[in-house]
N, C-alpha and C. Protein backbone atom coordinates (compact mmCIF):
# COMPACT_ATOMS: atom_id res chain seq x y z
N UNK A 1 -41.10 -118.67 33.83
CA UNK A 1 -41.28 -118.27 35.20
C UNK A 1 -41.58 -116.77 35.28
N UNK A 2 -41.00 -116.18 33.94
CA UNK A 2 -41.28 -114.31 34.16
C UNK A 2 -42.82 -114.50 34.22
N UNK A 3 -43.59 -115.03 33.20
CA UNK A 3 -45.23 -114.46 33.22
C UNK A 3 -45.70 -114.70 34.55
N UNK A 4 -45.91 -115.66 34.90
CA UNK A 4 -46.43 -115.99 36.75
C UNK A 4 -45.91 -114.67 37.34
N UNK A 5 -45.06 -114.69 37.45
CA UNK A 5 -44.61 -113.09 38.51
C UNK A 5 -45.27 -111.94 37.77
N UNK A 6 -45.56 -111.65 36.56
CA UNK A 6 -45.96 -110.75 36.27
C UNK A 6 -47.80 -110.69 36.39
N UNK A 7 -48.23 -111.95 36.36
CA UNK A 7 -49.69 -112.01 36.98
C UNK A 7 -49.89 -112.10 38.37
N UNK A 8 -49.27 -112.30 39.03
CA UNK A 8 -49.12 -111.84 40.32
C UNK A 8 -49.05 -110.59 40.89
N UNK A 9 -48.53 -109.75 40.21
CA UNK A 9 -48.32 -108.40 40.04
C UNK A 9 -49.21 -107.57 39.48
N UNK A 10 -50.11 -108.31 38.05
CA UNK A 10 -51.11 -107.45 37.77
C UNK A 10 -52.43 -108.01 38.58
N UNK A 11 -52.29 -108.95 39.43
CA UNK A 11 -53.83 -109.31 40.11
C UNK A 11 -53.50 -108.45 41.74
N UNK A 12 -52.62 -108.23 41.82
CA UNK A 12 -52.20 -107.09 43.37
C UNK A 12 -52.62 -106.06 43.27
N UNK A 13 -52.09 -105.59 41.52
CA UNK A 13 -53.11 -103.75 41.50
C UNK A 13 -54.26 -103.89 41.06
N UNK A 14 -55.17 -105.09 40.56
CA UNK A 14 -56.31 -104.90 40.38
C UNK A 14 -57.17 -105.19 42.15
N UNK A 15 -56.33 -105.89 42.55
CA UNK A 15 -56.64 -105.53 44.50
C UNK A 15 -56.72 -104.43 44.97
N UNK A 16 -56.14 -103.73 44.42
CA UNK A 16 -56.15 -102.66 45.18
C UNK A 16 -56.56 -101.59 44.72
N UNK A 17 -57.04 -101.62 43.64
CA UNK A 17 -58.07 -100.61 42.79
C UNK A 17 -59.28 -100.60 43.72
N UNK A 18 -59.65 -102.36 43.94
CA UNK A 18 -61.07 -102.46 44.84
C UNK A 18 -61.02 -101.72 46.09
N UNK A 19 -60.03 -101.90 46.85
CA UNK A 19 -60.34 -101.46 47.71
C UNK A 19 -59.96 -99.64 47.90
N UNK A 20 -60.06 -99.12 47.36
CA UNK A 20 -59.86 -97.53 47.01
C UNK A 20 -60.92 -97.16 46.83
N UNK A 21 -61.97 -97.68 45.99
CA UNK A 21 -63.18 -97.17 45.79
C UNK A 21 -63.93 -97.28 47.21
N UNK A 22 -64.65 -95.69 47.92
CA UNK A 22 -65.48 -95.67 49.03
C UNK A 22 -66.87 -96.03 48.63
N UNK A 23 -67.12 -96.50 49.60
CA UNK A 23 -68.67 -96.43 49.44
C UNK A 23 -69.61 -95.26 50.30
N UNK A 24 -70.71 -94.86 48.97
CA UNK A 24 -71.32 -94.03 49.85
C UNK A 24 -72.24 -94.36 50.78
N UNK A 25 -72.58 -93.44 51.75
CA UNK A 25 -73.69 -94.12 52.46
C UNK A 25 -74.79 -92.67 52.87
N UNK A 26 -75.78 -93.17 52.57
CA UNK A 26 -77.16 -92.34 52.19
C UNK A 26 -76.98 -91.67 53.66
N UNK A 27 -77.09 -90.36 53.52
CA UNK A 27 -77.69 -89.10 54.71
C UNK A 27 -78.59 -89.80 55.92
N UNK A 28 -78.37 -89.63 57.01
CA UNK A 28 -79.93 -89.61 57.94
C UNK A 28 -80.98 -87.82 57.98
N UNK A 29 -81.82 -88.20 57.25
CA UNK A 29 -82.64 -86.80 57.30
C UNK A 29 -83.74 -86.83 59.42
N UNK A 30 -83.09 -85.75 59.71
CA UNK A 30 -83.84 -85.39 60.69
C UNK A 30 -85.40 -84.43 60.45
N UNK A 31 -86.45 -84.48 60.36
CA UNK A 31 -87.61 -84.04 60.29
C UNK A 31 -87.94 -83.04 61.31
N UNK A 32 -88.52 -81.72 60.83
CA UNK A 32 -89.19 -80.80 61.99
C UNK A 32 -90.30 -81.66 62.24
N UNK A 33 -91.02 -82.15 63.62
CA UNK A 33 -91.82 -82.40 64.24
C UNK A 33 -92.81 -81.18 65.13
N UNK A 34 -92.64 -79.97 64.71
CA UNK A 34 -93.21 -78.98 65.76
C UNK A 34 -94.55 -78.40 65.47
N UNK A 35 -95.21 -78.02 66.16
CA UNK A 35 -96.47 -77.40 65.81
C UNK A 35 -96.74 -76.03 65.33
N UNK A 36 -95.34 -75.74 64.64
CA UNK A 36 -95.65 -74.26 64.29
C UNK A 36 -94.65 -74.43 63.25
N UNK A 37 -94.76 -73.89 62.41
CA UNK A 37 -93.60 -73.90 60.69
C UNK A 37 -93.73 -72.64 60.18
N UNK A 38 -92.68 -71.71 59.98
CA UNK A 38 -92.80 -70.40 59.12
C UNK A 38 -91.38 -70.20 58.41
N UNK A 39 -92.20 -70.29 56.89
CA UNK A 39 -91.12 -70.20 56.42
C UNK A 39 -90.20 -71.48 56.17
N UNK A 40 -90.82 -72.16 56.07
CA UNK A 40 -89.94 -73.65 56.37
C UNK A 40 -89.25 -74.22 57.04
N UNK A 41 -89.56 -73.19 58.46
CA UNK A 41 -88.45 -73.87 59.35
C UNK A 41 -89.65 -73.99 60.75
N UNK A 42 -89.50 -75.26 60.85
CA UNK A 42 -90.02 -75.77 62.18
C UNK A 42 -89.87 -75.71 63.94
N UNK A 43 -90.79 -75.46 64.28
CA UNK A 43 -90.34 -74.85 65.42
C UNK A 43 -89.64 -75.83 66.98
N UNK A 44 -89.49 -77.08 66.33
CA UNK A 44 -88.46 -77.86 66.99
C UNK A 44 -88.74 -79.33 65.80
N UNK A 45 -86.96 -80.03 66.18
CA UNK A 45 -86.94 -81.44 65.53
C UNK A 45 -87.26 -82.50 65.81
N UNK A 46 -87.59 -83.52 65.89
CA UNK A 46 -87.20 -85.01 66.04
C UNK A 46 -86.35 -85.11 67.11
N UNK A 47 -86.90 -85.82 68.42
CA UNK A 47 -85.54 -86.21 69.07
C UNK A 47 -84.83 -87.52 69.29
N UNK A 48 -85.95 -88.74 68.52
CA UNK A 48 -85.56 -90.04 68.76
C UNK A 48 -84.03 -90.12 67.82
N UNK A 49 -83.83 -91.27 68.24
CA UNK A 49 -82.40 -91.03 68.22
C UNK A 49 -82.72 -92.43 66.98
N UNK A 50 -81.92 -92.08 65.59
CA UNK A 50 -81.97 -93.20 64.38
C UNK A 50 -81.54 -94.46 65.11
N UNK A 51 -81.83 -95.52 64.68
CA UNK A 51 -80.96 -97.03 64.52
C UNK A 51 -79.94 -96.51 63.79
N UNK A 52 -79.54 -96.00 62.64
CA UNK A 52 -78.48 -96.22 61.87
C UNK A 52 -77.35 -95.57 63.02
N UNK A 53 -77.42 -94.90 63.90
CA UNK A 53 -76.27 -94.14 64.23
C UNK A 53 -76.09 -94.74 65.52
N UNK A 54 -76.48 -96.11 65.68
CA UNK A 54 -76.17 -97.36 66.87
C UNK A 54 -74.86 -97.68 66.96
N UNK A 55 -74.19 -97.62 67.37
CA UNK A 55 -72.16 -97.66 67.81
C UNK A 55 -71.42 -96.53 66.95
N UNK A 56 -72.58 -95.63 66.62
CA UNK A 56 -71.70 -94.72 66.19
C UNK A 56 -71.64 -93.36 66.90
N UNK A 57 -72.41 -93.22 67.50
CA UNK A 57 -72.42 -92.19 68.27
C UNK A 57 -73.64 -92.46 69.62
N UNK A 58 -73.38 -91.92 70.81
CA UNK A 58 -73.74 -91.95 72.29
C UNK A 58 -75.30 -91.52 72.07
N UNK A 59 -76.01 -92.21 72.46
CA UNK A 59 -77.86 -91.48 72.59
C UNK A 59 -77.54 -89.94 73.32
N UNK A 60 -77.02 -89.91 73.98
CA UNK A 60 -76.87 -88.74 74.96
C UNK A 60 -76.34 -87.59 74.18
N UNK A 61 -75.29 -88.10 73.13
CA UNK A 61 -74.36 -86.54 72.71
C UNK A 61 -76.01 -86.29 71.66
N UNK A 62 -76.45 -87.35 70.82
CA UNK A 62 -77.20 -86.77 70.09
C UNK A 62 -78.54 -85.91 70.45
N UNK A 63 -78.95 -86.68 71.50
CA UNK A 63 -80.21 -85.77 72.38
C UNK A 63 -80.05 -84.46 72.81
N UNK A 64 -78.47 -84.59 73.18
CA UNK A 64 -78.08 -83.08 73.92
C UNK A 64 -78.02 -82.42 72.34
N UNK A 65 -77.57 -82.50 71.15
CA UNK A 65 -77.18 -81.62 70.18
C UNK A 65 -78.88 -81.43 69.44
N UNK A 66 -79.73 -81.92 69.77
CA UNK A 66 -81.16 -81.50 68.81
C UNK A 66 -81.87 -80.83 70.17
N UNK A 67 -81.17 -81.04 71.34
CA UNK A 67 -82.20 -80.41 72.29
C UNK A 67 -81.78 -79.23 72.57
N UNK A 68 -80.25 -78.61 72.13
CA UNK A 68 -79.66 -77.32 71.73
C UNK A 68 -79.96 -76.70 70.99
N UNK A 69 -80.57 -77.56 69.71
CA UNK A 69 -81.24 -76.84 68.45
C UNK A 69 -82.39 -76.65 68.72
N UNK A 70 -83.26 -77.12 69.39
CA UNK A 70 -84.45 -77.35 70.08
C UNK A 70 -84.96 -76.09 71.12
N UNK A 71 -84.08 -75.97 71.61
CA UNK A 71 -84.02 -74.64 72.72
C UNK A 71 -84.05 -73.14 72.08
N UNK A 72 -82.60 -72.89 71.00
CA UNK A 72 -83.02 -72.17 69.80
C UNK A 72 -84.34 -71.72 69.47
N UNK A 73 -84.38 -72.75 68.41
CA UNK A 73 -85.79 -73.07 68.00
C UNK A 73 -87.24 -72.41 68.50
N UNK A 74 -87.19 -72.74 69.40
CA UNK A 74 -88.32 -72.45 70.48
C UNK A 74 -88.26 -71.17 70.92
N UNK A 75 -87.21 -70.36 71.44
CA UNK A 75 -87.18 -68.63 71.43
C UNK A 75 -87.65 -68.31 69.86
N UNK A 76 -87.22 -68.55 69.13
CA UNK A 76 -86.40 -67.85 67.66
C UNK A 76 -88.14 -68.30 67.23
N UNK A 77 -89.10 -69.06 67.04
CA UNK A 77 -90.49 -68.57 66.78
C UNK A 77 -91.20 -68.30 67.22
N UNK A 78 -91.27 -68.88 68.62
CA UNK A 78 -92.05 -67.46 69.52
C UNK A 78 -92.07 -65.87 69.24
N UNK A 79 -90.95 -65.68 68.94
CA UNK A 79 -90.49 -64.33 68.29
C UNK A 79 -91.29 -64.19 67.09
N UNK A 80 -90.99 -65.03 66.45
CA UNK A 80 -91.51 -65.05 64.79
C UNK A 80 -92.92 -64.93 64.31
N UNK A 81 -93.99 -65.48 65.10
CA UNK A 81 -95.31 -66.13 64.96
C UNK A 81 -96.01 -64.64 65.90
N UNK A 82 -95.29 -63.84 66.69
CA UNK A 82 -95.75 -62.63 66.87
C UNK A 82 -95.72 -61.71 66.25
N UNK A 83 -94.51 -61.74 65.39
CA UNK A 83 -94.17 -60.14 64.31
C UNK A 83 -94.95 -60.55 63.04
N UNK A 84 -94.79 -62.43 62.89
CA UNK A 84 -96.07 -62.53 61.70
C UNK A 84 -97.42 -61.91 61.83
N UNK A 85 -98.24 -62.37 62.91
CA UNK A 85 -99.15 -62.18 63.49
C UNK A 85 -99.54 -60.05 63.32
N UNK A 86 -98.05 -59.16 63.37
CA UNK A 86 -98.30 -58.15 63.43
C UNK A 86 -97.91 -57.85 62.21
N UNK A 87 -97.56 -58.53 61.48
CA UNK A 87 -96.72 -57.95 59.78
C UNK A 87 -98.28 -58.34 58.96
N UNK A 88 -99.26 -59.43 59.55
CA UNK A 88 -100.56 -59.58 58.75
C UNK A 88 -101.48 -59.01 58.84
N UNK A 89 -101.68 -57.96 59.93
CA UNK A 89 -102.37 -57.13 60.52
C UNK A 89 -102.00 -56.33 59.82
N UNK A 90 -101.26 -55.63 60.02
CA UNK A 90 -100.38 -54.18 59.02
C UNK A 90 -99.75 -54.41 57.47
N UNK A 91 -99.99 -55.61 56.94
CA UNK A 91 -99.55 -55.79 55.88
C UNK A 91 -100.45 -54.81 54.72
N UNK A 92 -101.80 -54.57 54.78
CA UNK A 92 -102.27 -53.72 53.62
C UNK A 92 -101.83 -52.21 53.70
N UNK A 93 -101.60 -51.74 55.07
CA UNK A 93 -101.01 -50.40 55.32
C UNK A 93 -99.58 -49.89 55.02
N UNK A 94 -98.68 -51.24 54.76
CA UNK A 94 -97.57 -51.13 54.48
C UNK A 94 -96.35 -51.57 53.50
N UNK A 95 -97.75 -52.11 52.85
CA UNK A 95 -97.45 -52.35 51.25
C UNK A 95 -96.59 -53.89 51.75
N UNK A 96 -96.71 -54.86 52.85
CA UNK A 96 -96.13 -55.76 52.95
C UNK A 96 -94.59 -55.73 53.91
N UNK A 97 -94.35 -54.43 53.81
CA UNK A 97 -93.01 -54.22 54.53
C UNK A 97 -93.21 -54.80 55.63
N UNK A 98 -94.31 -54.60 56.31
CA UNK A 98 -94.51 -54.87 57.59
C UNK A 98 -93.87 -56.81 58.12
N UNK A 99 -93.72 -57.49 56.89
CA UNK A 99 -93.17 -58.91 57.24
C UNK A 99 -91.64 -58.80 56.93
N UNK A 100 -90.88 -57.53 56.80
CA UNK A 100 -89.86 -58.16 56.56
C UNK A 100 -89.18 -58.47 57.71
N UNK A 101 -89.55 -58.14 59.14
CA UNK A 101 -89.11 -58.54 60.37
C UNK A 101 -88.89 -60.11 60.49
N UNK A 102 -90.07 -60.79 59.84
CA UNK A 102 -89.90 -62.20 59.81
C UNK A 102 -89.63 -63.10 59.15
N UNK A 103 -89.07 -62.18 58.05
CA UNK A 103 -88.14 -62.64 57.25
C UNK A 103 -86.73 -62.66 57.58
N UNK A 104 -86.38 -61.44 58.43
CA UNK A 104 -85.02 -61.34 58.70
C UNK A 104 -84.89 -61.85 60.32
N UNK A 105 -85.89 -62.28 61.26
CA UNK A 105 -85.70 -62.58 62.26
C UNK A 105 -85.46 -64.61 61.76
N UNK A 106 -86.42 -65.23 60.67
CA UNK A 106 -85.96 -66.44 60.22
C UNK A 106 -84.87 -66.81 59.76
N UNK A 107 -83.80 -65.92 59.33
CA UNK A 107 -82.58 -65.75 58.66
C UNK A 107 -81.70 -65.98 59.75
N UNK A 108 -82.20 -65.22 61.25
CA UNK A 108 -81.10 -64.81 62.39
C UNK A 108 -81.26 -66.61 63.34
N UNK A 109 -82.37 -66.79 62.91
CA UNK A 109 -82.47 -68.16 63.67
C UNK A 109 -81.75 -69.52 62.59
N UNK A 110 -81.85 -69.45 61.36
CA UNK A 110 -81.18 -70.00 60.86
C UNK A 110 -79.90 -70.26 60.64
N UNK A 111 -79.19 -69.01 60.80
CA UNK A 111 -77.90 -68.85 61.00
C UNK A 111 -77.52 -69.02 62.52
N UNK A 112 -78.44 -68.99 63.56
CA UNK A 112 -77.63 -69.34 64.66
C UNK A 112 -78.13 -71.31 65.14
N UNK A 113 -78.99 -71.66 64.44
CA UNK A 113 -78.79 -73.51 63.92
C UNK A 113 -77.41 -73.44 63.59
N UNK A 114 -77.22 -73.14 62.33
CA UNK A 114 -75.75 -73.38 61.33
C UNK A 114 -74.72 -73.29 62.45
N UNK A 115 -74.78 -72.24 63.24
CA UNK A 115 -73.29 -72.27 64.04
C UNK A 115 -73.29 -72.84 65.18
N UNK A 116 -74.45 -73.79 65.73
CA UNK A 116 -74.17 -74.81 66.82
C UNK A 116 -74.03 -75.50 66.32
N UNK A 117 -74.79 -75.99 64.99
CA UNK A 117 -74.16 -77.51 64.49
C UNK A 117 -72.48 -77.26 63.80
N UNK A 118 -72.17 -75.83 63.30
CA UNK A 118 -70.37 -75.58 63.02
C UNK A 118 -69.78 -76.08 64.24
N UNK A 119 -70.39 -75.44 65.96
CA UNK A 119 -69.35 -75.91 67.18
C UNK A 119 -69.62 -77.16 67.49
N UNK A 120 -70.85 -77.89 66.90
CA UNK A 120 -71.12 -79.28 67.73
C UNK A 120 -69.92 -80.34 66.71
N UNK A 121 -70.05 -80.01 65.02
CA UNK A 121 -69.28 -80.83 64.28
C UNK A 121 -67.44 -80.73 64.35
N UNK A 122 -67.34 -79.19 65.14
CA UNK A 122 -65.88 -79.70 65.33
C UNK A 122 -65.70 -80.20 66.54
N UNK A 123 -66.07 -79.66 67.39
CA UNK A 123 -65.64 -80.52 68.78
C UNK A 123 -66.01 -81.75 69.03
N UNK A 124 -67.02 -82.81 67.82
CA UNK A 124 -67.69 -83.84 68.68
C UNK A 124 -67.76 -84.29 66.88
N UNK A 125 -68.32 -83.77 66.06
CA UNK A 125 -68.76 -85.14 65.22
C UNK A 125 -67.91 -85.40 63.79
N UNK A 126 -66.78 -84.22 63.80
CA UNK A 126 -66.13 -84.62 62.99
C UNK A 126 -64.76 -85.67 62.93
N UNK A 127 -64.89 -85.81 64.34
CA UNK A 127 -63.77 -86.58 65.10
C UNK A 127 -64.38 -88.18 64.69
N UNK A 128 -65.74 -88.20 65.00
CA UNK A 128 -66.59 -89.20 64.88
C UNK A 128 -66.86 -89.96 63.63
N UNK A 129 -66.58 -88.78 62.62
CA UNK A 129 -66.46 -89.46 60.66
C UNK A 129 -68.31 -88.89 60.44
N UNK A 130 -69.10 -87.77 61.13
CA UNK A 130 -69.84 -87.46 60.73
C UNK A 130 -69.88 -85.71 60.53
N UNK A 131 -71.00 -85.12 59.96
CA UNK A 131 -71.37 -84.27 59.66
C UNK A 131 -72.59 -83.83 59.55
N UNK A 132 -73.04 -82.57 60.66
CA UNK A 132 -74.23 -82.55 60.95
C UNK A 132 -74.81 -81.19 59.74
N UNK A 133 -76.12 -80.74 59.36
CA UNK A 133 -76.20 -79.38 58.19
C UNK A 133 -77.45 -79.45 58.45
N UNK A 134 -77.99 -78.19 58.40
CA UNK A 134 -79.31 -77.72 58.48
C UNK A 134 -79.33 -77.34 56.99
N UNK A 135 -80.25 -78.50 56.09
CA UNK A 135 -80.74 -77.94 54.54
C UNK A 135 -82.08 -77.98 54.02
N UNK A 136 -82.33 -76.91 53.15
CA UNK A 136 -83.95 -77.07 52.97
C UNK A 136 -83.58 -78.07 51.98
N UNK A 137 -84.97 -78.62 51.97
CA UNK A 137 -85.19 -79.64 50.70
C UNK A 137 -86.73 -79.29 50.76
N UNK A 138 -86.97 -79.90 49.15
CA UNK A 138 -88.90 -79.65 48.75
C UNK A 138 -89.39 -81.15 49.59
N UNK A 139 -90.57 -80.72 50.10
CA UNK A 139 -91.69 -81.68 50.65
C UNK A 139 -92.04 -82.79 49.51
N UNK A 140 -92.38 -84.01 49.98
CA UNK A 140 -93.11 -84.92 49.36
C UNK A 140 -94.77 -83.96 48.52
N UNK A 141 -94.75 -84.15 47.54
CA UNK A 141 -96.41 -84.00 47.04
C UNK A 141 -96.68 -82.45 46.84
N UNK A 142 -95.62 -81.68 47.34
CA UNK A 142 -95.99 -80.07 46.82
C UNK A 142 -94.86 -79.32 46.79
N UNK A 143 -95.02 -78.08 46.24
CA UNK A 143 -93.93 -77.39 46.15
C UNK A 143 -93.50 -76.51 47.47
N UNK A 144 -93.42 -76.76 48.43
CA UNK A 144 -93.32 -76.31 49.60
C UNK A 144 -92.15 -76.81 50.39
N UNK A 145 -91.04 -76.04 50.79
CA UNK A 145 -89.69 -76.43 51.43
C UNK A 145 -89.63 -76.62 52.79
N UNK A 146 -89.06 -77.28 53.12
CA UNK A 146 -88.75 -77.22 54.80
C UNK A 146 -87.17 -77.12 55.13
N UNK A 147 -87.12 -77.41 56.21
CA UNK A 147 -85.00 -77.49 56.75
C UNK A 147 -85.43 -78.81 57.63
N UNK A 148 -84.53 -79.50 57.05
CA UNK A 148 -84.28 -80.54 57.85
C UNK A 148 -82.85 -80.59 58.51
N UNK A 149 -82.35 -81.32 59.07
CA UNK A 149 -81.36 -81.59 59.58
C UNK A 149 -80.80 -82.87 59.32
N UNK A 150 -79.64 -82.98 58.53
CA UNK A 150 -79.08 -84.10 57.86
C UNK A 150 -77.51 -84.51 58.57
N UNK A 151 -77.36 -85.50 58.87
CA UNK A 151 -76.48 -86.16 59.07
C UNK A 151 -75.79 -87.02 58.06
N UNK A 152 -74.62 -86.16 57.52
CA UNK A 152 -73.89 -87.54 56.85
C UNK A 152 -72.76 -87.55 57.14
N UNK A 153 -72.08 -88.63 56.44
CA UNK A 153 -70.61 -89.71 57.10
C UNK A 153 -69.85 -89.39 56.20
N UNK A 154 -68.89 -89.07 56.77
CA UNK A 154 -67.55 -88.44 55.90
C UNK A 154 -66.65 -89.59 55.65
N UNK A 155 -66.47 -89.72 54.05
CA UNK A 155 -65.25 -91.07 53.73
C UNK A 155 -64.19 -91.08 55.12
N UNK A 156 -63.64 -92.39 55.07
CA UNK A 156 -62.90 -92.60 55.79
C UNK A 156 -61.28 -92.25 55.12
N UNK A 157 -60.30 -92.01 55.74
CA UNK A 157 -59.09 -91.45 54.75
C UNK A 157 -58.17 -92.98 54.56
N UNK A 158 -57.72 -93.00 53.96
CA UNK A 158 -57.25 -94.31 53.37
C UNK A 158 -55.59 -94.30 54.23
N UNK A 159 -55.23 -94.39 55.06
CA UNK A 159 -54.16 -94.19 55.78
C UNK A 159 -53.29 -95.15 54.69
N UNK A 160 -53.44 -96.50 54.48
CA UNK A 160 -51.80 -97.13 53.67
C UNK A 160 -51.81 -96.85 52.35
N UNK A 161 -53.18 -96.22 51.63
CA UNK A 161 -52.41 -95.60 50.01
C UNK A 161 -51.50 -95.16 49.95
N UNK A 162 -50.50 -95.24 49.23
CA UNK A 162 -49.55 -93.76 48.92
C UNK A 162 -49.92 -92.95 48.03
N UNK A 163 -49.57 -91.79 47.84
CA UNK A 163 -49.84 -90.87 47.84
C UNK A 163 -49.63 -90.45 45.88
């Protein structure tokens, strides 16, 4: 009668090995859609809203959070596509200096993406089991980068493991 109890016992922790292991689940990449790109960053995103993120989050919170980035966006190269425009003009007179404005004005717009999606992911999507990031990645077919905007899903925490 001991062995039965003791296979009973070793088929419980091989149960529960299975269910410990998470599964991952692949990023949603958001795409710049805009008519102007410098520097790899597009001058607005994508606003349709994925299938994958259907009962997981409201059409509305997501429209409102790319149309925040969107708004951004839209000052921050207007700006950009003029000092280019004057850094290419003056670029042989100034040995090139003349672009570092739009280099460092792409930096100031990038970093202020990063910190609406920092206030949008604590107040709203980390509650939700997601995570929003503005990251370059290389283009299909050339060596040329862009920023996309990626959404991924944070494991779920295993509340009855112990510890």
């Amino acid at each position: 009668m001991m062995p039965n109890f003791d296979a009973i016992e070793a088929y419980d922790e091989l149960e529960m090995g299975h269910t410990a292991e998470v599964l991952a689940v692949d990023p949603i990449l958001i795409k710049g859609n805009g008519n102007v790109t410098i520097f790899g960053l597009s001058s607005r995103f994508d606003s349709t809203f994925p299938t994958r993120l259907v009962g997981k989050v409201a059409p509305e919170e997501f429209s409102s959070t790319v149309c925040r980035i969107n708004r951004v966006l839209q000052k921050s190269v207007a700006v950009n596509v003029r000092w280019l425009l004057f850094g290419c003009i003056c670029c042989c007179c100034t040995l090139s200096c003349s672009l570092w404005p739009v280099v460092c004005l792409n930096r100031k717009a990038i970093r202020s993406v990063q910190k609406i999606l920092e206030w949008e992911n604590n107040h709203l999507y980390y509650k939700l089991g997601m995570q929003w990031k503005l990251q370059r990645i290389k283009s299909n077919g050339n060596n040329m980068t862009e920023y996309v905007l990626v959404i991924d899903f944070l494991p779920k925490q295993q509340l009855f493991r112990p510890d």
